[in-house]
N, C-alpha and C. Protein backbone atom coordinates (compact mmCIF):
# COMPACT_ATOMS: atom_id res chain seq x y z
N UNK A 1 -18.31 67.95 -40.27
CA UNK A 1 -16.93 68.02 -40.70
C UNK A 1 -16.03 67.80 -39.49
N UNK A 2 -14.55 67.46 -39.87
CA UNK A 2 -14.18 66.85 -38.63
C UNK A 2 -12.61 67.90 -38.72
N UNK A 3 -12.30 68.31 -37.65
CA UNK A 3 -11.01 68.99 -37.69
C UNK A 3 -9.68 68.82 -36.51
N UNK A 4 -8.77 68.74 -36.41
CA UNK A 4 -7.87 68.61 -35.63
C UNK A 4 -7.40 69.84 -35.05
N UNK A 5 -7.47 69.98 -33.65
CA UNK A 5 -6.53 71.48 -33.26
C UNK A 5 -5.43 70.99 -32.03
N UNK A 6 -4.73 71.75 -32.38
CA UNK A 6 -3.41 71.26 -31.02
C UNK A 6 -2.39 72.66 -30.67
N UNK A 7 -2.32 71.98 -28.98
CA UNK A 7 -1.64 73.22 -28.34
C UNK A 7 -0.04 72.50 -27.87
N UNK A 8 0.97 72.96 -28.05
CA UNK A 8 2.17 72.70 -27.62
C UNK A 8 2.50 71.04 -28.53
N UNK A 9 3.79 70.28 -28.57
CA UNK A 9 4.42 71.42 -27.26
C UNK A 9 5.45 72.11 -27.58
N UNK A 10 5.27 72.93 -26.34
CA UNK A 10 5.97 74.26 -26.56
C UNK A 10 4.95 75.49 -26.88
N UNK A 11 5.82 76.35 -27.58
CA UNK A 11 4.87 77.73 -28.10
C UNK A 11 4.07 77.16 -29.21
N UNK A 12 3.12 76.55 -29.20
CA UNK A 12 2.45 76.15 -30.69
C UNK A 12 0.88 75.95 -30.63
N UNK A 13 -0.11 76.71 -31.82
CA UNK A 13 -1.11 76.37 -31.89
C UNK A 13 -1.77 75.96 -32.92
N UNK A 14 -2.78 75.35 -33.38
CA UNK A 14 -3.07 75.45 -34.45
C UNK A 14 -4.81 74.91 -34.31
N UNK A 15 -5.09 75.03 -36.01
CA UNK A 15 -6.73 74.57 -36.28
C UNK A 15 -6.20 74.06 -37.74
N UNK A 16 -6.50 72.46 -37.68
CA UNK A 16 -6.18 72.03 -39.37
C UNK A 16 -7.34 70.81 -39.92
N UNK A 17 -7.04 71.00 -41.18
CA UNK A 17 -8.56 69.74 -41.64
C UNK A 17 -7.59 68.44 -40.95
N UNK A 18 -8.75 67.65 -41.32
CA UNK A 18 -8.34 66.43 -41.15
C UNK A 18 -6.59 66.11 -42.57
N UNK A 19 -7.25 66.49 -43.06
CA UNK A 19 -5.75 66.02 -44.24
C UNK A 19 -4.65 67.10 -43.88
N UNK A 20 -4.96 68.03 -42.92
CA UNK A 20 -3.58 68.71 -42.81
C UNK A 20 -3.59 69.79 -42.52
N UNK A 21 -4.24 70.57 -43.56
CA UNK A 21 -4.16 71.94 -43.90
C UNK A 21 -4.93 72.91 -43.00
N UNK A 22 -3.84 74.05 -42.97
CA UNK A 22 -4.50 74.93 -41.88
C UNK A 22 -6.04 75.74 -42.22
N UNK A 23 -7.26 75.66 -41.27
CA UNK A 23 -7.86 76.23 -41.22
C UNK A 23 -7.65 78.23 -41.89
N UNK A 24 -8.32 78.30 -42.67
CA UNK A 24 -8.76 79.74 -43.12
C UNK A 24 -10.11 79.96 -42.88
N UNK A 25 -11.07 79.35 -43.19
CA UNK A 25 -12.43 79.87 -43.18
C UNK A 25 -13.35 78.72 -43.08
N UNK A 26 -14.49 78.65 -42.40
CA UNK A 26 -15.60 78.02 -42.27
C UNK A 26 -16.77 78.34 -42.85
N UNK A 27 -17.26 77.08 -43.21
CA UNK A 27 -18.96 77.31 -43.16
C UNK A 27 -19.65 77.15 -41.31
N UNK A 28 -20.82 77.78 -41.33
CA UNK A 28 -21.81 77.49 -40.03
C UNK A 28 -22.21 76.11 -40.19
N UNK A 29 -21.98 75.59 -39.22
CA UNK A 29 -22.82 73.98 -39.23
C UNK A 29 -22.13 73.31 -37.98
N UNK A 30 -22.07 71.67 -37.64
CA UNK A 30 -21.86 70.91 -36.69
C UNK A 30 -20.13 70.49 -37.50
N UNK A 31 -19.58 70.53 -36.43
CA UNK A 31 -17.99 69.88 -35.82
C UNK A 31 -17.70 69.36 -35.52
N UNK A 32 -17.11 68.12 -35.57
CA UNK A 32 -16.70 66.94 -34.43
C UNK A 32 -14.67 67.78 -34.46
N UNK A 33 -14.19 68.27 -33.30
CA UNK A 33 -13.08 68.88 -33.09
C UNK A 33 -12.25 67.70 -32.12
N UNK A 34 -10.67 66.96 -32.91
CA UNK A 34 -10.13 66.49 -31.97
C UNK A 34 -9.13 67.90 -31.72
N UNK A 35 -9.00 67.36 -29.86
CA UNK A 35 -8.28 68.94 -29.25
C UNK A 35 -7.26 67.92 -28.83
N UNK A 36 -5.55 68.14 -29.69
CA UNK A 36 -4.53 67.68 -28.87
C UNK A 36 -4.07 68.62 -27.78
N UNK A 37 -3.67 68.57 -26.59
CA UNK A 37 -3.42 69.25 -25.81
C UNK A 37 -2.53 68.62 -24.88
N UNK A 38 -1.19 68.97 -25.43
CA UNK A 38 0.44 68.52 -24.97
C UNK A 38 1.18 69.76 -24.43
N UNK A 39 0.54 70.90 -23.38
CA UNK A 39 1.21 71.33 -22.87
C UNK A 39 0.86 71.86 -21.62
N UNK A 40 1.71 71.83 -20.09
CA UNK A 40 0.83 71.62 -18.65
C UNK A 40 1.48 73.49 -18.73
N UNK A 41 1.68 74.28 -19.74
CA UNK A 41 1.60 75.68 -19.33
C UNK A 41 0.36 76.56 -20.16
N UNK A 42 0.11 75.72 -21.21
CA UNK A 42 -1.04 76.72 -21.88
C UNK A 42 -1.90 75.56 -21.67
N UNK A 43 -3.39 76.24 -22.21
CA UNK A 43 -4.70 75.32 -22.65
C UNK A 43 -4.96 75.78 -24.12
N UNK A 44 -5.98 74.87 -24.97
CA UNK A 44 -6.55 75.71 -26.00
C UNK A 44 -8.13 75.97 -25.77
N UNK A 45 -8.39 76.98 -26.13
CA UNK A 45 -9.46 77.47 -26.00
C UNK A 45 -10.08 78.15 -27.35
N UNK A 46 -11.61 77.78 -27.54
CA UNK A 46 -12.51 78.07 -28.95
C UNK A 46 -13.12 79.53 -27.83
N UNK A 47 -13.63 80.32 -28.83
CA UNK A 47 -14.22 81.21 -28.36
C UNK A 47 -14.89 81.72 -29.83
N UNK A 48 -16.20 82.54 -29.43
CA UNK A 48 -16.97 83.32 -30.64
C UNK A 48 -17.55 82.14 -31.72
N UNK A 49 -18.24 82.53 -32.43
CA UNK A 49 -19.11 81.73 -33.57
C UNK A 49 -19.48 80.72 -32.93
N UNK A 50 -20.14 81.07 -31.92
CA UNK A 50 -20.81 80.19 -31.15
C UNK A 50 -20.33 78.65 -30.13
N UNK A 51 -18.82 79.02 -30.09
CA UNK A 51 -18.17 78.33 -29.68
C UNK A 51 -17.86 79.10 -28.34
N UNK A 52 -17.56 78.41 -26.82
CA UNK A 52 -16.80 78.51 -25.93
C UNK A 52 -16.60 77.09 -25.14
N UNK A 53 -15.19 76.65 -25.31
CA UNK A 53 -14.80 75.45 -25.16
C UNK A 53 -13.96 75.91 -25.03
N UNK A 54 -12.90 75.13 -23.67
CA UNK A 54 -11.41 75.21 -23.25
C UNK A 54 -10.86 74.21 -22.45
N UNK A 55 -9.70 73.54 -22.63
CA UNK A 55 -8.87 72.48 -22.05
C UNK A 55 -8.76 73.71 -20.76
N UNK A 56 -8.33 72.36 -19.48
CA UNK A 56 -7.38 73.24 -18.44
C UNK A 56 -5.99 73.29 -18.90
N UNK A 57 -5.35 74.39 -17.93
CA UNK A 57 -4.00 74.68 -18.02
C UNK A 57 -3.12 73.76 -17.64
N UNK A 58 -3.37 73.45 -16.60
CA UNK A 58 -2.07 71.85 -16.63
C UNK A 58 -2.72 70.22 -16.95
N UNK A 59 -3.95 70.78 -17.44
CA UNK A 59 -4.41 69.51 -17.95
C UNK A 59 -3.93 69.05 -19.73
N UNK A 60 -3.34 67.82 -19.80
CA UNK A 60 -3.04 67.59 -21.48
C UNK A 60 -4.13 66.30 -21.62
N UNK A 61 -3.86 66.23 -22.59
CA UNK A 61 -4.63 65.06 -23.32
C UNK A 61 -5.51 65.03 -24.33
N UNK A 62 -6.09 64.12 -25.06
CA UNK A 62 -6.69 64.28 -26.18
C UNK A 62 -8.39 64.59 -26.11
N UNK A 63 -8.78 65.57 -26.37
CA UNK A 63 -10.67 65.56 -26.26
C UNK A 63 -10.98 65.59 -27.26
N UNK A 64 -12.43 65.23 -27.73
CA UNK A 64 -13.48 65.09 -28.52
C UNK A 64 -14.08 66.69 -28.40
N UNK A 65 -14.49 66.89 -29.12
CA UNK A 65 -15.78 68.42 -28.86
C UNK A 65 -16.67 68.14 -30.01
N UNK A 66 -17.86 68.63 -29.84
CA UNK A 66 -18.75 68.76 -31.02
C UNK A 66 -19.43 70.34 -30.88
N UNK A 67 -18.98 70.60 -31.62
CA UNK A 67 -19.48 72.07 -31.99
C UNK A 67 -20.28 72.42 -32.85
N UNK A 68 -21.52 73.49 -32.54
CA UNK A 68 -22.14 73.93 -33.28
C UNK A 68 -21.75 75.51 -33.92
N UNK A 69 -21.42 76.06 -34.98
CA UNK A 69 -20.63 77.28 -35.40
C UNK A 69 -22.05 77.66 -35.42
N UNK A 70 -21.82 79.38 -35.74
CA UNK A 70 -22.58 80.04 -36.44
C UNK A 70 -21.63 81.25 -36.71
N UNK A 71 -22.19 82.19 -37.60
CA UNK A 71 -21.44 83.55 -38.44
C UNK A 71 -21.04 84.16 -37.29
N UNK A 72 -19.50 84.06 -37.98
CA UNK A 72 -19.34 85.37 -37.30
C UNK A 72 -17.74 84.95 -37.32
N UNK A 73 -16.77 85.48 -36.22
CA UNK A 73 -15.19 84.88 -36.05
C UNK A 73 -15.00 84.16 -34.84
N UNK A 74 -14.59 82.92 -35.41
CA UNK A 74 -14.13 81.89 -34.64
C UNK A 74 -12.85 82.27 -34.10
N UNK A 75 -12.50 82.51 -32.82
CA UNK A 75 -10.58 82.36 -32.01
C UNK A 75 -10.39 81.00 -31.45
N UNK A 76 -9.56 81.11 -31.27
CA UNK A 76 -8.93 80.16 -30.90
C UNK A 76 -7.00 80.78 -30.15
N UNK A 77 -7.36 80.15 -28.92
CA UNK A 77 -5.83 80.75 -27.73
C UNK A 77 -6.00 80.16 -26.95
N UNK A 78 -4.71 80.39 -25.84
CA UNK A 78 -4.18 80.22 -24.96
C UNK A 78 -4.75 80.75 -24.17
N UNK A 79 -5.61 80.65 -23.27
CA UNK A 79 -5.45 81.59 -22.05
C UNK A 79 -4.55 82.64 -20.89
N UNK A 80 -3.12 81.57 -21.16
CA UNK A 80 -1.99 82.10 -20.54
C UNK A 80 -1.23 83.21 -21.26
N UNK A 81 -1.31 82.68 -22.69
CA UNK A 81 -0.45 83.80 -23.51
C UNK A 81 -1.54 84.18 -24.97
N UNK A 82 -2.93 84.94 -24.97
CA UNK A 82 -3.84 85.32 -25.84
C UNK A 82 -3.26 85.78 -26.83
N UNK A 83 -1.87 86.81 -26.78
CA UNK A 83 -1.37 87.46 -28.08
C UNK A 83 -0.61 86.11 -28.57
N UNK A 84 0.26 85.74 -27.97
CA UNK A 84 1.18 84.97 -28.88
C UNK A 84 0.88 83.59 -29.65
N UNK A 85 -0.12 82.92 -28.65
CA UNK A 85 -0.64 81.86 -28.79
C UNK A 85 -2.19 82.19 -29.11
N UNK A 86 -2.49 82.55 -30.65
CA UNK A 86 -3.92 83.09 -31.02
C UNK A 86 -3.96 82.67 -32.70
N UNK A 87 -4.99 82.46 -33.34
CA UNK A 87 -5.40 82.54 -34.41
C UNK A 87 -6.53 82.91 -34.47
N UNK A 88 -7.42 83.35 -35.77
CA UNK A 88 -8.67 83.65 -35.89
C UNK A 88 -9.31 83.08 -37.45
N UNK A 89 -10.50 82.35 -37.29
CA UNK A 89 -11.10 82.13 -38.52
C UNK A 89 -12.48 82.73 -38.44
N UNK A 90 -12.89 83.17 -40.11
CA UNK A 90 -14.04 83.26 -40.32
C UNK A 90 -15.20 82.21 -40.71
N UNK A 91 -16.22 82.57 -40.06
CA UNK A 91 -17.33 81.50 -39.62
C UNK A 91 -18.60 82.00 -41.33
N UNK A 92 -18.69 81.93 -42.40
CA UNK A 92 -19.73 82.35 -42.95
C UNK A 92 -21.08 81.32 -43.10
């Protein structure tokens, strides 16, 4: 399955399908993740369900990831700002 996530710019994060819509919940399996990353003060970063993947902080640009999930909760943040810039999905 293929999903889009993007950081900035500005205060902004997200995890959405390909047609749009924001991530709520996963199945476990393989990911192809495009990571937009348009901002030189935050990064985005996957963490948990078997994910740890992270852009640098003043690095932008577009990456590829392929991820393998497994159960459990997927995050997704900022490194610079974890509360403000955070979401969380479940991995079943």
């Amino acid at each position: 399955m293929r999903l889009n996530a993007s950081i900035g710019p500005g205060a902004a994060i997200s995890l959405r399908t390909i047609t749009g819509a924001r991530v709520r919940a996963l199945e476990a399996g393989a990911y192809v993740i495009t990571v937009r990353d348009r901002s030189t003060l935050h990064n985005f970063c996957f963490t948990g369900a078997g994910a740890n993947r992270r852009t640098g902080i003043a690095q932008t640009g577009t990456f590829t990831w392929r991820l393998r999930l497994t159960p459990g909760k997927l995050v997704f943040l900022s490194d610079t700002s974890p509360v403000k810039l955070r979401g969380t999905v479940a991995v079943s």
